[in-house]
PDB file of N, CA and C in Angstrom:
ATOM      1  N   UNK A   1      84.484 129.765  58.161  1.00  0.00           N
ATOM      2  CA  UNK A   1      83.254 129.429  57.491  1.00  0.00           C
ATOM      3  C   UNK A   1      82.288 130.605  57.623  1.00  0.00           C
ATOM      4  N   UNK A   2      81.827 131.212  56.687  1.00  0.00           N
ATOM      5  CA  UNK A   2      80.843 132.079  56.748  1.00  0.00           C
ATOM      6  C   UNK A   2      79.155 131.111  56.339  1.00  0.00           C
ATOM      7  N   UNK A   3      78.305 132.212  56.768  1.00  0.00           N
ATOM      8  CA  UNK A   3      76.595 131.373  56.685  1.00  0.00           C
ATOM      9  C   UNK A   3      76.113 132.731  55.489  1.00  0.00           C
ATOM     10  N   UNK A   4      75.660 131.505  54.630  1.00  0.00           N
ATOM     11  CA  UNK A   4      74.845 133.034  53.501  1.00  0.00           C
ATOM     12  C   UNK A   4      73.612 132.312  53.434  1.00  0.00           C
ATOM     13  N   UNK A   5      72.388 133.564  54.104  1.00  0.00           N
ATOM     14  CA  UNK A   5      71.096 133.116  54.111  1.00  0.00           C
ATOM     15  C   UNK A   5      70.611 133.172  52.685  1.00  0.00           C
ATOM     16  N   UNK A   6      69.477 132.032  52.354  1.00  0.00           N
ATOM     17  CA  UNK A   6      68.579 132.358  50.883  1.00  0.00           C
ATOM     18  C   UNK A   6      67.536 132.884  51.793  1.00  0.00           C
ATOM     19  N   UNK A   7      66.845 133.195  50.197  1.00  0.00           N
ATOM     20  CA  UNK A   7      65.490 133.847  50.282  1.00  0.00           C
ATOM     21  C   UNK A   7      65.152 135.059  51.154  1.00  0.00           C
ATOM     22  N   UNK A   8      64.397 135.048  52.346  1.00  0.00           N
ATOM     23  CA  UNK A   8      63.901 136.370  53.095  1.00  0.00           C
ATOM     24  C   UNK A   8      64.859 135.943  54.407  1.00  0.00           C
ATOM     25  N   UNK A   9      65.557 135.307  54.325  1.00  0.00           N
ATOM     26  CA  UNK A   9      65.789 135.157  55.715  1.00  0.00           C
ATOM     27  C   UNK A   9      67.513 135.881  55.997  1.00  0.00           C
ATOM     28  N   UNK A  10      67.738 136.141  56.839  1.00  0.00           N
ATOM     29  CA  UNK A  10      68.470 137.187  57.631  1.00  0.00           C
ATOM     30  C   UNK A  10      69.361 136.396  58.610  1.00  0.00           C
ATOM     31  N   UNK A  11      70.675 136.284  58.665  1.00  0.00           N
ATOM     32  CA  UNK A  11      71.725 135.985  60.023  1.00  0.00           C
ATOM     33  C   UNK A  11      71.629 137.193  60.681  1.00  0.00           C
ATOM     34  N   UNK A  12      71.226 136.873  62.354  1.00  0.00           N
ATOM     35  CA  UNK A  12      71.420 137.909  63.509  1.00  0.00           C
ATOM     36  C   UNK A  12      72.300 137.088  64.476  1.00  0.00           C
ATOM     37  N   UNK A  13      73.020 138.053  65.166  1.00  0.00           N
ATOM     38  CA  UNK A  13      73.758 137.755  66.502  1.00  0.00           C
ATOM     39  C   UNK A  13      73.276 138.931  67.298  1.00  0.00           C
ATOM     40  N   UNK A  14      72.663 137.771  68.512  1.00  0.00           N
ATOM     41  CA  UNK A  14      72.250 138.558  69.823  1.00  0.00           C
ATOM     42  C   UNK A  14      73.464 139.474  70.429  1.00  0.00           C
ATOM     43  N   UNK A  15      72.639 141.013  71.006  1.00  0.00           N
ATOM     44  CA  UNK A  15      73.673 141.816  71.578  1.00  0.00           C
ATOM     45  C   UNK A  15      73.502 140.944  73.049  1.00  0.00           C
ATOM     46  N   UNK A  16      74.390 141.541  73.721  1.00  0.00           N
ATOM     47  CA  UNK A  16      74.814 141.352  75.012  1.00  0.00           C
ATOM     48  C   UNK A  16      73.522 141.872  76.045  1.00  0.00           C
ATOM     49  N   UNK A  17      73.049 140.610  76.836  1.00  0.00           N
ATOM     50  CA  UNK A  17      72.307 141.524  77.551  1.00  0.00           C
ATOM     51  C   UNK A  17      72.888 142.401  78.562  1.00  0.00           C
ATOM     52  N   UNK A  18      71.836 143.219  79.444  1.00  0.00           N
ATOM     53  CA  UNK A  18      72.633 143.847  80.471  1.00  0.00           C
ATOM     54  C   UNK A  18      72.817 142.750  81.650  1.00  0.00           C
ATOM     55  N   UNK A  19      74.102 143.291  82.156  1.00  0.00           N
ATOM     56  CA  UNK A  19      74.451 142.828  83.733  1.00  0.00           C
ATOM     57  C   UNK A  19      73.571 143.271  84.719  1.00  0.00           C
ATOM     58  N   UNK A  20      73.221 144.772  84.290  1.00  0.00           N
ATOM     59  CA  UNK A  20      73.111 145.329  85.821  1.00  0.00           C
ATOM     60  C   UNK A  20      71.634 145.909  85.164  1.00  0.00           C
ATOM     61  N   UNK A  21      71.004 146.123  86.566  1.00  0.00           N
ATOM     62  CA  UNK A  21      69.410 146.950  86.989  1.00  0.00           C
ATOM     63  C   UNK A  21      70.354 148.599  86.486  1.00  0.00           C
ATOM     64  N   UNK A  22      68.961 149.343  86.297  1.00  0.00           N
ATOM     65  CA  UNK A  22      69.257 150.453  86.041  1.00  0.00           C
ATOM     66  C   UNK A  22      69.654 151.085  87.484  1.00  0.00           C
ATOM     67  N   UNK A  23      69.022 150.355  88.548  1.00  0.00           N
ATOM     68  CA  UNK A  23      69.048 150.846  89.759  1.00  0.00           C
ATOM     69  C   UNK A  23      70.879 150.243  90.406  1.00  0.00           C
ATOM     70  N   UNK A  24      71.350 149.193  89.932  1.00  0.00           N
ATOM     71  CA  UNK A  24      72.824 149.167  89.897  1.00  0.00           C
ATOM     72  C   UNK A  24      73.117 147.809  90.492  1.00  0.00           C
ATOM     73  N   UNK A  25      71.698 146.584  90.435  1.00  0.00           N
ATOM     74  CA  UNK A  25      71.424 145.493  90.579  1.00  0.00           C
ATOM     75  C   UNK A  25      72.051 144.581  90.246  1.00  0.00           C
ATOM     76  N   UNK A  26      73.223 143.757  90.330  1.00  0.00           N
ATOM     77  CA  UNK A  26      74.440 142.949  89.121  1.00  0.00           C
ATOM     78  C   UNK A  26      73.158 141.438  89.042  1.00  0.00           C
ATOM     79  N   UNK A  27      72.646 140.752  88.023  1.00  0.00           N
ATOM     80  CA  UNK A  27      72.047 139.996  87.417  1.00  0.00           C
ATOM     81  C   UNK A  27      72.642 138.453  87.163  1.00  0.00           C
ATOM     82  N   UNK A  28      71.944 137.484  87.913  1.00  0.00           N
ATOM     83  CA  UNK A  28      73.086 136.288  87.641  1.00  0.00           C
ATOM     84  C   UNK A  28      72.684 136.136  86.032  1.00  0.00           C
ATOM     85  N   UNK A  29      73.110 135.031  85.622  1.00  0.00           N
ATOM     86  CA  UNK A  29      72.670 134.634  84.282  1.00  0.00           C
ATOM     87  C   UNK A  29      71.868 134.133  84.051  1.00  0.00           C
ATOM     88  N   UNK A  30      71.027 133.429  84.840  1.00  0.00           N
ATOM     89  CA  UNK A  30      69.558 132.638  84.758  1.00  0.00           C
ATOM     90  C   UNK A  30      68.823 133.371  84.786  1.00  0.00           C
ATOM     91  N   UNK A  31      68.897 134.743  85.880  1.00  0.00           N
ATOM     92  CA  UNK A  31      67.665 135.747  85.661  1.00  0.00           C
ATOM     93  C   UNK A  31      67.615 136.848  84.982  1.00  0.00           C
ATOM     94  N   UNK A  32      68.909 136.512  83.959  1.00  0.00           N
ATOM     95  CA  UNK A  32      68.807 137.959  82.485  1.00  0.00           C
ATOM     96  C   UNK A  32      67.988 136.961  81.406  1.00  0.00           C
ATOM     97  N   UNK A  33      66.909 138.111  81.102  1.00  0.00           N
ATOM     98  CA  UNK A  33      65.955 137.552  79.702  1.00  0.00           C
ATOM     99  C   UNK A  33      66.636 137.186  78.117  1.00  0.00           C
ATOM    100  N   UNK A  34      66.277 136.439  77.814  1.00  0.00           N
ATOM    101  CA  UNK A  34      66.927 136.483  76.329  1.00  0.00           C
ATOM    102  C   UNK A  34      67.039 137.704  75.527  1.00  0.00           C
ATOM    103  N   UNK A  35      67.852 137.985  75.056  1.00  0.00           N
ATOM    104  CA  UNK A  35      67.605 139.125  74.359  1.00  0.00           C
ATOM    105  C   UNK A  35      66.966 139.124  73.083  1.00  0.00           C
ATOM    106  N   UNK A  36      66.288 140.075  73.206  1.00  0.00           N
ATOM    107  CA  UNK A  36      65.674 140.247  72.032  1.00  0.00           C
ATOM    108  C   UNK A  36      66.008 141.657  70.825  1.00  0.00           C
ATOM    109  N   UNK A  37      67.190 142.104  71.142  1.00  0.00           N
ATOM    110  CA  UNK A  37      67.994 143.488  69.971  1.00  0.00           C
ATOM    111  C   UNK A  37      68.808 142.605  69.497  1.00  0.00           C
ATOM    112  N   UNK A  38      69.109 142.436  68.434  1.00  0.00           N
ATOM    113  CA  UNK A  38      70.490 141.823  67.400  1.00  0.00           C
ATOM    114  C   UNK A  38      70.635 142.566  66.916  1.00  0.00           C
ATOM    115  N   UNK A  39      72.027 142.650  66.427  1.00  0.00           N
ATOM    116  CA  UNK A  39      72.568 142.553  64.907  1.00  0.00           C
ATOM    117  C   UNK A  39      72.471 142.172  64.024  1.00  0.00           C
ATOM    118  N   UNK A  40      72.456 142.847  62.825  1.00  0.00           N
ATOM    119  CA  UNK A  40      72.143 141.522  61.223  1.00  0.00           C
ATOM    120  C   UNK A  40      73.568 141.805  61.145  1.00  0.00           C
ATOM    121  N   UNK A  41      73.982 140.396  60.567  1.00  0.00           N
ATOM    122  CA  UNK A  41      75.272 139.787  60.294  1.00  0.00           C
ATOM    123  C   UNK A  41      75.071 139.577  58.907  1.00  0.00           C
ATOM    124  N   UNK A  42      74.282 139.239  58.036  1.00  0.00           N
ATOM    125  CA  UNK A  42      74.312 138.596  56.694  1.00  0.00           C
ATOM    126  C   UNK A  42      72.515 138.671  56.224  1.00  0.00           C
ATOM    127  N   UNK A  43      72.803 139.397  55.431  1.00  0.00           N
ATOM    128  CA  UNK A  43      71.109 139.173  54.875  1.00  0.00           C
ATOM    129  C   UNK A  43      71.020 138.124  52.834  1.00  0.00           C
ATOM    130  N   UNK A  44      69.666 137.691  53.224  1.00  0.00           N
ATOM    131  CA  UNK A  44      69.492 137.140  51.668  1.00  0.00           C
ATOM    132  C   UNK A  44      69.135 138.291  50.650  1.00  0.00           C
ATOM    133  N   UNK A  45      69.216 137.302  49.442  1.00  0.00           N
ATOM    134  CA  UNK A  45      69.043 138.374  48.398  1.00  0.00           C
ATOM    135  C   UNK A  45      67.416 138.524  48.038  1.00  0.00           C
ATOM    136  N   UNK A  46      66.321 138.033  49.024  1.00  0.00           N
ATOM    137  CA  UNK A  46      65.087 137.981  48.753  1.00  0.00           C
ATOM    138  C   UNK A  46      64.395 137.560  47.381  1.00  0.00           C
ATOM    139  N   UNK A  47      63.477 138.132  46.800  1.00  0.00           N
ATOM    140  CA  UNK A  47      62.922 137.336  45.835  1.00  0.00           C
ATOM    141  C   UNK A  47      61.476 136.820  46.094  1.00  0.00           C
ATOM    142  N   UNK A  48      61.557 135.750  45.396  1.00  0.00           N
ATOM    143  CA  UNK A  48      59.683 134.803  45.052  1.00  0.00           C
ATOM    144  C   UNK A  48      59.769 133.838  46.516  1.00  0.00           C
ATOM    145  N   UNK A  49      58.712 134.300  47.661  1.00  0.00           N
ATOM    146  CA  UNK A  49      58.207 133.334  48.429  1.00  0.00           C
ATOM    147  C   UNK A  49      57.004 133.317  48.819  1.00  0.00           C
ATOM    148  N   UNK A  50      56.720 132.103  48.274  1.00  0.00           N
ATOM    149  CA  UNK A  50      55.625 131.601  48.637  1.00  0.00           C
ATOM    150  C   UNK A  50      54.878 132.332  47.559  1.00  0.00           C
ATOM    151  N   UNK A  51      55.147 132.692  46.665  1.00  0.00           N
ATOM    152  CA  UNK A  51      54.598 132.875  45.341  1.00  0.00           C
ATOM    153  C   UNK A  51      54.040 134.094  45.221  1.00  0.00           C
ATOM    154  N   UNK A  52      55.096 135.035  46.522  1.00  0.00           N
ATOM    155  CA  UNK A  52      55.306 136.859  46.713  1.00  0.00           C
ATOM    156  C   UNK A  52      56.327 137.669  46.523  1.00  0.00           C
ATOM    157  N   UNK A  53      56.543 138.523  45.837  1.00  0.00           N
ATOM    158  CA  UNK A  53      57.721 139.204  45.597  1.00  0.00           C
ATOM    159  C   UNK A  53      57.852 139.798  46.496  1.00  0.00           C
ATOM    160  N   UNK A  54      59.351 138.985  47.532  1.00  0.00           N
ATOM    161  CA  UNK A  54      59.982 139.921  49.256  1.00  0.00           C
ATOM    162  C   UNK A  54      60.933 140.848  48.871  1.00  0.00           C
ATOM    163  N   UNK A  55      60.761 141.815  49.522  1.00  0.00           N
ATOM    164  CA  UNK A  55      61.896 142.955  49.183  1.00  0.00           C
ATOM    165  C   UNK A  55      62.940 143.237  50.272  1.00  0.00           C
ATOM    166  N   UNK A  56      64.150 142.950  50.610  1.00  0.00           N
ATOM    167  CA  UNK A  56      64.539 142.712  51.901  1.00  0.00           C
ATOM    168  C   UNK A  56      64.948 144.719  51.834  1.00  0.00           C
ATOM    169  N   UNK A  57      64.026 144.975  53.693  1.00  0.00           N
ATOM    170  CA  UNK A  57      64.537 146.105  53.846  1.00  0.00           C
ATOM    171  C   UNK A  57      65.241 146.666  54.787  1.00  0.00           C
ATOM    172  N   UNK A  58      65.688 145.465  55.613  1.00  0.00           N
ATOM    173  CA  UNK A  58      67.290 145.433  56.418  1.00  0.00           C
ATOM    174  C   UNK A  58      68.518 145.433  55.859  1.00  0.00           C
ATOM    175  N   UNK A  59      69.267 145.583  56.552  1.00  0.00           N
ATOM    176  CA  UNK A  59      70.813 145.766  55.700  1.00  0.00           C
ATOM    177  C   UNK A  59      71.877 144.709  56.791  1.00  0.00           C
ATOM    178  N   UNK A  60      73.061 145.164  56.364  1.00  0.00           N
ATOM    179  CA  UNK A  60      73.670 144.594  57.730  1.00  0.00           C
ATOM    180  C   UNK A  60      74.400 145.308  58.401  1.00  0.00           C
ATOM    181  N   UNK A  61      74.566 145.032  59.514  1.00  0.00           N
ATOM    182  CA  UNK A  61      75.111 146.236  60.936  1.00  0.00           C
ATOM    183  C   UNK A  61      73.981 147.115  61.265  1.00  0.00           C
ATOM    184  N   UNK A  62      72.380 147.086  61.169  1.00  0.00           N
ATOM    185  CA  UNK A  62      71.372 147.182  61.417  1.00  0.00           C
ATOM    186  C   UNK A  62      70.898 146.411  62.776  1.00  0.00           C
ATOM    187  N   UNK A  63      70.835 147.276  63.834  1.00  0.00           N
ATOM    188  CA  UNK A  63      70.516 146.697  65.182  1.00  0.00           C
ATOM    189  C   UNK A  63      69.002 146.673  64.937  1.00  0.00           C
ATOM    190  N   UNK A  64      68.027 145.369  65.364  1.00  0.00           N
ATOM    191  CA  UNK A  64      66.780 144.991  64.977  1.00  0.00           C
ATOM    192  C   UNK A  64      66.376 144.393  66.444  1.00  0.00           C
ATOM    193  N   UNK A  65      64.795 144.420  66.512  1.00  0.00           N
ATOM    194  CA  UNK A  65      64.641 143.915  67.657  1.00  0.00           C
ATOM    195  C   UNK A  65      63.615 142.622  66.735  1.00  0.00           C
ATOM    196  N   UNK A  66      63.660 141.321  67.347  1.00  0.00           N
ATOM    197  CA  UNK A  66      63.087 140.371  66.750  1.00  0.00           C
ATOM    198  C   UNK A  66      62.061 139.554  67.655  1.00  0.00           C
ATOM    199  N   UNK A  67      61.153 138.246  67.243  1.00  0.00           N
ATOM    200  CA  UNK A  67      60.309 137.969  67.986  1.00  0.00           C
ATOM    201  C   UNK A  67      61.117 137.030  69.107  1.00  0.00           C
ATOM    202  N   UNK A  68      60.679 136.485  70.267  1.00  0.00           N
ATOM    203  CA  UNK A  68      61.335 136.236  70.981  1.00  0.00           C
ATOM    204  C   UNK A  68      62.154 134.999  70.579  1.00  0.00           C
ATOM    205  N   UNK A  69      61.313 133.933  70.754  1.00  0.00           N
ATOM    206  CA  UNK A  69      61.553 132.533  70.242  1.00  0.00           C
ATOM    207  C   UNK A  69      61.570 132.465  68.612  1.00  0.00           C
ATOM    208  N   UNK A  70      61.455 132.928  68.176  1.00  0.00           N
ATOM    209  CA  UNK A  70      61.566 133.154  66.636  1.00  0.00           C
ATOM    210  C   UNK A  70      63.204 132.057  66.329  1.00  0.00           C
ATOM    211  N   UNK A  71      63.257 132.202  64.918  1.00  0.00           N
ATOM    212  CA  UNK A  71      64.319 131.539  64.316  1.00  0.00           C
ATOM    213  C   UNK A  71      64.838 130.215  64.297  1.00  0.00           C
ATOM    214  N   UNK A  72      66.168 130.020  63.661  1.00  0.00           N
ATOM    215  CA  UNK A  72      66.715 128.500  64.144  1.00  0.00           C
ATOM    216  C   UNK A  72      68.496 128.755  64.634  1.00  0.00           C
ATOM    217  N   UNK A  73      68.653 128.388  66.031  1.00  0.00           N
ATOM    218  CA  UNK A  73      69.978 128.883  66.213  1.00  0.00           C
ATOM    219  C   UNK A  73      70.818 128.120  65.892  1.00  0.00           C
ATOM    220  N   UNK A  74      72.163 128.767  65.306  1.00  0.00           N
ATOM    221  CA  UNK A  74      72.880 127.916  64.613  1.00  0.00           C
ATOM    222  C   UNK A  74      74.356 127.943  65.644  1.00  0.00           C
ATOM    223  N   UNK A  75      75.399 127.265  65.471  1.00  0.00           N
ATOM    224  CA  UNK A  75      76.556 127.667  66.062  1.00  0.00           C
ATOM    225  C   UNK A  75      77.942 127.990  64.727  1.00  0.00           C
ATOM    226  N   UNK A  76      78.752 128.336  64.674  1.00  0.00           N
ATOM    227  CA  UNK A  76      79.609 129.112  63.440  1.00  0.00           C
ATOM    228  C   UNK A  76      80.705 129.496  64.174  1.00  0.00           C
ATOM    229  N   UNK A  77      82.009 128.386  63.831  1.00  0.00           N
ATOM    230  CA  UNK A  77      83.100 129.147  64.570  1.00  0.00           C
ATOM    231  C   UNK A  77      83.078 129.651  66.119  1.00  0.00           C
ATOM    232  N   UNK A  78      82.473 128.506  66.753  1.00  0.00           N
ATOM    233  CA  UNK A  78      82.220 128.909  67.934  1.00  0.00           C
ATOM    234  C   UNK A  78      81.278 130.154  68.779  1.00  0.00           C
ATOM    235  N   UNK A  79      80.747 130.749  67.495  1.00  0.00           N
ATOM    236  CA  UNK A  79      79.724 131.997  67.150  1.00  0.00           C
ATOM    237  C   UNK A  79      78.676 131.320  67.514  1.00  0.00           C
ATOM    238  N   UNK A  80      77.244 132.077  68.213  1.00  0.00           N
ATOM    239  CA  UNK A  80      76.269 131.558  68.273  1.00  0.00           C
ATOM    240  C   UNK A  80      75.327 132.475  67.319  1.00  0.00           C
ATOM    241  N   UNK A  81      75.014 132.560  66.464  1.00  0.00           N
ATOM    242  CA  UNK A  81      73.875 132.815  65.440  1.00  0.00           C
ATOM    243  C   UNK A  81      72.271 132.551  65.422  1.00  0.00           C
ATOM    244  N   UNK A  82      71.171 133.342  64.928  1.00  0.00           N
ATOM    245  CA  UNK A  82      70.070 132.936  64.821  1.00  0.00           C
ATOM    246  C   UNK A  82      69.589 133.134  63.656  1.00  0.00           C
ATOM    247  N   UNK A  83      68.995 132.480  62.546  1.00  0.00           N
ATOM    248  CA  UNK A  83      68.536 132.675  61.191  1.00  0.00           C
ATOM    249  C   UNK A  83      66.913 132.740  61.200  1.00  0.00           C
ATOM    250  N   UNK A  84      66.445 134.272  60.753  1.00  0.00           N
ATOM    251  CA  UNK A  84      64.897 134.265  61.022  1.00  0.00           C
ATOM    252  C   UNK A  84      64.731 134.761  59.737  1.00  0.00           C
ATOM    253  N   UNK A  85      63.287 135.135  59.365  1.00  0.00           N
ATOM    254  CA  UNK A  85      62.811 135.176  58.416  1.00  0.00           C
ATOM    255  C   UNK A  85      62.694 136.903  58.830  1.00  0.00           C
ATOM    256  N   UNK A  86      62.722 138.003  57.455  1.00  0.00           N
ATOM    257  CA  UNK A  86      62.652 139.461  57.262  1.00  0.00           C
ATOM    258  C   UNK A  86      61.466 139.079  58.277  1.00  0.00           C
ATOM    259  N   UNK A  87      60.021 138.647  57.911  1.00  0.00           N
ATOM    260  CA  UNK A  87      58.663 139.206  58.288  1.00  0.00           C
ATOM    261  C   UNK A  87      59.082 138.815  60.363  1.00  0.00           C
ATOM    262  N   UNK A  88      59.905 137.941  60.741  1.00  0.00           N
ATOM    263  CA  UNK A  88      60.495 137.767  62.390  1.00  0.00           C
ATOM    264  C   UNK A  88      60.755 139.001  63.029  1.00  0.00           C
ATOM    265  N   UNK A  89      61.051 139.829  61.860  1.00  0.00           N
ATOM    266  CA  UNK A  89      62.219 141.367  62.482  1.00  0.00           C
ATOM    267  C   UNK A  89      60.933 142.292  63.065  1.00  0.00           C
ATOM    268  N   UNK A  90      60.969 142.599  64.062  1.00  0.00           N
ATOM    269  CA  UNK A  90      59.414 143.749  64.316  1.00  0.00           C
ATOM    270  C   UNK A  90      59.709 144.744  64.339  1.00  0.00           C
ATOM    271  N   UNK A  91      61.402 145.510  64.302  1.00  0.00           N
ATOM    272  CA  UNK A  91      61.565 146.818  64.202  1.00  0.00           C
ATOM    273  C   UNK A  91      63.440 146.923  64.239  1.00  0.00           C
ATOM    274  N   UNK A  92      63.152 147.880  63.587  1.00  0.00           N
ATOM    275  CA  UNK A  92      65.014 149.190  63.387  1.00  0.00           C
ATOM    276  C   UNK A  92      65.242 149.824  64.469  1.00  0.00           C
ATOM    277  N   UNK A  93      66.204 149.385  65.325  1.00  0.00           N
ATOM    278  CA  UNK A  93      66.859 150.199  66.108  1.00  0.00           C
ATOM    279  C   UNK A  93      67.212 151.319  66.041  1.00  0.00           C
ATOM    280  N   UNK A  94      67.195 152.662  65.855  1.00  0.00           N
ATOM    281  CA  UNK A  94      68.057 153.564  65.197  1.00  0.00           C
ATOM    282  C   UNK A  94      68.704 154.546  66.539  1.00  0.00           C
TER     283      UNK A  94
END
């Protein structure tokens, strides 16, 4: 099953957070933060919202950093997914 977003909105899958402190700290799982860098997996074809012409200017395989709690998480093939809106994305990884 694939997910195809409408309108402005964008499929991301969270990267992996880190395990370890830079200092070489191993991290249980309760005290690693959510991540906030994804991947875009699937973008919409944008268009009229809210009675504005959106121009989507992500792509996909575009690492993005997004708002924290933002989106709606979905599950897909045992995949965990988050579907946010273009204006959610606050920046391009490059």
């Amino acid at each position: 099953m694939t997910i195809k977003p409408l309108a402005d909105r964008v499929v991301i899958k969270a990267v992996e957070a880190e395990e370890k402190t830079k200092t070489g700290f191993i991290l249980t799982t309760a005290s690693q933060e959510k991540p906030q860098v994804a991947e875009i997996v699937a973008v919409g074809p944008g268009g009229l919202v809210d009675g504005k012409e959106v121009v989507m200017t992500v792509k996909v395989g575009d690492k993005v950093i997004v708002s924290k709690y933002s989106g709606t998480e979905v599950k897909c093939d045992g995949v965990e997914y988050n579907i946010v809106r273009q204006s959610d994305i606050l920046a391009i990884v490059e």
